[in-house]
Protein backbone atom coordinates (compact mmCIF):
# COMPACT_ATOMS: atom_id res chain seq x y z
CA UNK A 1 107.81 -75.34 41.76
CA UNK A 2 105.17 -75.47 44.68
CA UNK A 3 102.26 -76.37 42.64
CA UNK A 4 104.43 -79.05 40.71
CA UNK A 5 105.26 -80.27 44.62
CA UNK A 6 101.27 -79.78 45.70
CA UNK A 7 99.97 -82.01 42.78
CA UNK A 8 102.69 -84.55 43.51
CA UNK A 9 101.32 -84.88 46.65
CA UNK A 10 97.93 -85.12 45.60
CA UNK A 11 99.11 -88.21 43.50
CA UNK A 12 100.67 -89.44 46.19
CA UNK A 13 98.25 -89.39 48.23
CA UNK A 14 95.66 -90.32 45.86
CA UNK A 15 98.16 -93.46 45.17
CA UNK A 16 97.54 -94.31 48.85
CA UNK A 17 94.22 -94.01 49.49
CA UNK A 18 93.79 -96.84 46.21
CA UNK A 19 96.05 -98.36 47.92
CA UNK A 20 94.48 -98.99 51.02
CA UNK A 21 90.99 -99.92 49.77
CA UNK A 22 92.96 -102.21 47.34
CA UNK A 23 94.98 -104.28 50.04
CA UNK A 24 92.39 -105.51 52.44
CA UNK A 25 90.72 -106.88 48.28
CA UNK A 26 93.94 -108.57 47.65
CA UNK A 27 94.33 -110.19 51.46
CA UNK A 28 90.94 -111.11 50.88
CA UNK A 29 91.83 -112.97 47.35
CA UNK A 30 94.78 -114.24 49.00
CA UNK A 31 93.13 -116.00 52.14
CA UNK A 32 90.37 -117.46 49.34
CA UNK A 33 93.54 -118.90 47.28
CA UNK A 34 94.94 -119.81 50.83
CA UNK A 35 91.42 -121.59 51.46
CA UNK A 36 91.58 -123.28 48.06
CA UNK A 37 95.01 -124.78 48.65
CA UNK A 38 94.21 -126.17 52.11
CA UNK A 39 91.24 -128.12 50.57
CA UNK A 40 93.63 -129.15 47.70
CA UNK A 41 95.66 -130.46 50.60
CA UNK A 42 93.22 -132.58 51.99
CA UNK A 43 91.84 -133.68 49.03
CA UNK A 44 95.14 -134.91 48.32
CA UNK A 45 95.69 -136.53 51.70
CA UNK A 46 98.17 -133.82 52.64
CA UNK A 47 96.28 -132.02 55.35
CA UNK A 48 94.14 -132.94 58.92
CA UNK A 49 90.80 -131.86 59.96
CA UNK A 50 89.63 -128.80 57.99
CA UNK A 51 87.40 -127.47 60.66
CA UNK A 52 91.15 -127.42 63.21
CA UNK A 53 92.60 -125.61 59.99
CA UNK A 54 89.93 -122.81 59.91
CA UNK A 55 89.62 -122.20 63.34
CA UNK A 56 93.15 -122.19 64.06
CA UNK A 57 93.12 -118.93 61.79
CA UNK A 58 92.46 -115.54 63.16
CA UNK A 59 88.65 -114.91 63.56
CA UNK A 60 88.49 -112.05 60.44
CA UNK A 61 90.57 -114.41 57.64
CA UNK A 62 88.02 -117.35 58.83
CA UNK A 63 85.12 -116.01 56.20
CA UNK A 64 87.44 -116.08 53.19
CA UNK A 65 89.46 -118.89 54.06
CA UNK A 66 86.03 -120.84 54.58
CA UNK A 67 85.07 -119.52 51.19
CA UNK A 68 88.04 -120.86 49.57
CA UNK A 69 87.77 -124.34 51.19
CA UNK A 70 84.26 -124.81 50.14
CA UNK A 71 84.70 -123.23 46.76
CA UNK A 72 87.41 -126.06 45.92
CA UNK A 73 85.35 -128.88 48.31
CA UNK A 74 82.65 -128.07 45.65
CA UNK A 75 84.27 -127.94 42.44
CA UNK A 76 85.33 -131.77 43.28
CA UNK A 77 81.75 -133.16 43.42
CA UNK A 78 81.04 -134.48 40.13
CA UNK A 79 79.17 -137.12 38.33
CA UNK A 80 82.25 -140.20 38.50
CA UNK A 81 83.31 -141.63 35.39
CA UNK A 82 85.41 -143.67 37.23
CA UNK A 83 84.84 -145.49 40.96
CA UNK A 84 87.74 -143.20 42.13
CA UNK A 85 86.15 -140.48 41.18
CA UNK A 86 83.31 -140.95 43.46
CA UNK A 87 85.76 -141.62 46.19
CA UNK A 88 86.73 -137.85 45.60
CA UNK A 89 83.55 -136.46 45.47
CA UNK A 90 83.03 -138.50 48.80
CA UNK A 91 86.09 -137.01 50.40
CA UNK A 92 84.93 -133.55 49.48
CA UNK A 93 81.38 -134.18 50.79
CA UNK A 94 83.52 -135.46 54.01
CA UNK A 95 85.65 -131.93 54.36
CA UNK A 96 82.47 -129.93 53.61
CA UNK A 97 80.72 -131.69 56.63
CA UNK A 98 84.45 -130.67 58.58
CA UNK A 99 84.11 -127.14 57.37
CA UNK A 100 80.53 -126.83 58.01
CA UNK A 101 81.32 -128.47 62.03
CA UNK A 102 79.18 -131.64 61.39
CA UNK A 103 75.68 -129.62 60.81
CA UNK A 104 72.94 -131.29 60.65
CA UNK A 105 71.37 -130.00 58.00
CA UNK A 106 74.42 -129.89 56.07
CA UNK A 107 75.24 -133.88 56.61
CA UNK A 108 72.08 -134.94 54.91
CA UNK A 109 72.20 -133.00 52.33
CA UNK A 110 75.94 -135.11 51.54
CA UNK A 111 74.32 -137.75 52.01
CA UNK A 112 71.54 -137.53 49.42
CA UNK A 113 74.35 -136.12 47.34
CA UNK A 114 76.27 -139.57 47.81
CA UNK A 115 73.07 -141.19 47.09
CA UNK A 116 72.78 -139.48 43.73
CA UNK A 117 76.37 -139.95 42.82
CA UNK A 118 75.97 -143.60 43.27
CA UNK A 119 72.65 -143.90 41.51
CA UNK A 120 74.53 -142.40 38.66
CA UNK A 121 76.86 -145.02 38.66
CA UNK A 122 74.32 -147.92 38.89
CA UNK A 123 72.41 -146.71 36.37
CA UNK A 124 75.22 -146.18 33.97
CA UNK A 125 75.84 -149.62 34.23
CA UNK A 126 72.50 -151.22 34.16
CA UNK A 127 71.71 -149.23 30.72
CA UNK A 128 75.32 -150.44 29.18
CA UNK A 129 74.78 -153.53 30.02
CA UNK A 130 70.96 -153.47 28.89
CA UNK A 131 71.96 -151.82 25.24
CA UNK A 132 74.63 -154.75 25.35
CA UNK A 133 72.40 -157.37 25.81
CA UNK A 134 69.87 -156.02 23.05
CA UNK A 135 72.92 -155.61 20.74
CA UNK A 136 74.14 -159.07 21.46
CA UNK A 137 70.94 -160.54 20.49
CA UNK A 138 70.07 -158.84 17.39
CA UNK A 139 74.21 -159.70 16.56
CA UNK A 140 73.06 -163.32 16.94
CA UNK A 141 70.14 -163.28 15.02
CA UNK A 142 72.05 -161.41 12.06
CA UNK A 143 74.48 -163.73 12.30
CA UNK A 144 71.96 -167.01 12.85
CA UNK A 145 70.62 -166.23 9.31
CA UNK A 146 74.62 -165.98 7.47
CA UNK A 147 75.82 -169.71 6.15
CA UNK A 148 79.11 -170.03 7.77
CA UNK A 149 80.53 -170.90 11.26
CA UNK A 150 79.27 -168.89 13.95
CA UNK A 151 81.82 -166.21 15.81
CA UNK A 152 82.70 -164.43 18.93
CA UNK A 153 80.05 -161.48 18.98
CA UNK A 154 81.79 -158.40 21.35
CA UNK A 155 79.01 -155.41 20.53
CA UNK A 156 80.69 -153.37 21.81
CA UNK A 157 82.76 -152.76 18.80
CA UNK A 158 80.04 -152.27 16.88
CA UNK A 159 79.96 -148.22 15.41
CA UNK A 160 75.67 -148.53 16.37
CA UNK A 161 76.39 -149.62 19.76
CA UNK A 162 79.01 -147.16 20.01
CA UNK A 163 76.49 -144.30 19.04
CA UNK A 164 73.48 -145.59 20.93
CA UNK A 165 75.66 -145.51 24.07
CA UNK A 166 76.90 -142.28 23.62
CA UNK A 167 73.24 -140.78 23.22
CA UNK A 168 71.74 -142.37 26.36
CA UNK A 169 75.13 -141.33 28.34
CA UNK A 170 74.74 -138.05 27.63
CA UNK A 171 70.77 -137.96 28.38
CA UNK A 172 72.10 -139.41 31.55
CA UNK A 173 74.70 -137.04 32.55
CA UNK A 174 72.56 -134.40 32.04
CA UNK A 175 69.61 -135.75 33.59
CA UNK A 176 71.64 -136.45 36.89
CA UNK A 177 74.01 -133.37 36.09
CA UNK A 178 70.98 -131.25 36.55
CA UNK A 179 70.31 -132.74 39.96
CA UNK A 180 73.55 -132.91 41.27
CA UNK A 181 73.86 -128.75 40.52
CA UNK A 182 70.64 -128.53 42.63
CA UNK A 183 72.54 -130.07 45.39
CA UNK A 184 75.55 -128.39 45.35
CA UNK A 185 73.47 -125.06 45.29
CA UNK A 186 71.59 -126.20 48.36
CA UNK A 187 75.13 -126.93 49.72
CA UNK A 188 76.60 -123.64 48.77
CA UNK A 189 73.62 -121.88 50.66
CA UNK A 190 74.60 -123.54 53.63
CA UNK A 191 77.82 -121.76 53.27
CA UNK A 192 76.51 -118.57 51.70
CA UNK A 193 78.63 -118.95 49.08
């Protein structure tokens, strides 16, 4: 009966010792998910000044929770299919410059981001509007040789335009997707991430 009590004990106490080198993982984890929510927050509206948020934590959660912030700040900085979606990627670049207490460094680097987000945009636009005006012209001329009365051309609708545009927006998205990932690593350094 004492050795069944003696190895009991050694479980027990081997269950503790996990134990303890498992918690401070799992605080950890839990101030990063913390972290991740308060950027959700702002993103969202719902919270202040990210920088007030961090440092009103205590000094050993402030890694983690940082972490966390910048983790989710980052993940939200993306090429914008939509203008709204830049605005996003804008008001993550803004909280990253909160979290990172307006460095220097850290600023510019947002704003060449910006500058690449909207160059994205422009571009977008001045090739669909290009391939547009090549396919309205060879519409025309296709339909300037037909006997009949001429119509509306929209080439858009056309199935060619349709797969030329897709081709040169995906040579563009990854053509700027490989830049913007060069940014957001030179971001994530500044935050040893």
């Amino acid at each position: 009966m004492a050795e069944i009590k003696s190895t009991m004990e050694m479980v027990l106490a081997r269950a503790a010792r996990i134990a303890a080198i498992a918690g401070p993982a799992t605080s950890a984890e839990d101030t990063i998910k913390d972290g991740m929510r308060l950027a959700a927050g702002f993103l969202r509206g719902e919270a202040g000044d990210l920088f007030q948020k961090l440092t009103g934590r205590p000094a050993p959660v402030q890694p983690a929770l940082r972490q966390g912030m910048a983790t989710t700040l980052l993940r939200n900085i993306l090429l914008p299919r939509e203008d709204d979606q830049l605005d996003l990627a804008e008001k993550a670049m803004r909280g990253l410059m909160q979290l990172g207490d307006n460095d220097r460094g850290l600023l510019d680097l947002c704003r060449e981001t910006t500058t690449i987000l909207e160059q994205y945009q422009q571009h977008g636009k001045q090739l669909r509007a290009q391939l547009e005006q090549s396919f309205t012209q060879q519409l025309e001329a296709s339909q300037a040789r037909q006997p009949g009365p001429a119509r509306k051309i929209d080439p858009t609708r056309h199935p060619k335009f349709q797969e030329e545009w897709l081709n040169l927006k995906l040579q563009l998205d990854d053509q700027y997707s490989k830049v913007l990932d060069q940014q957001k690593g030179l971001i994530k350094q500044r935050f040893a991430l």
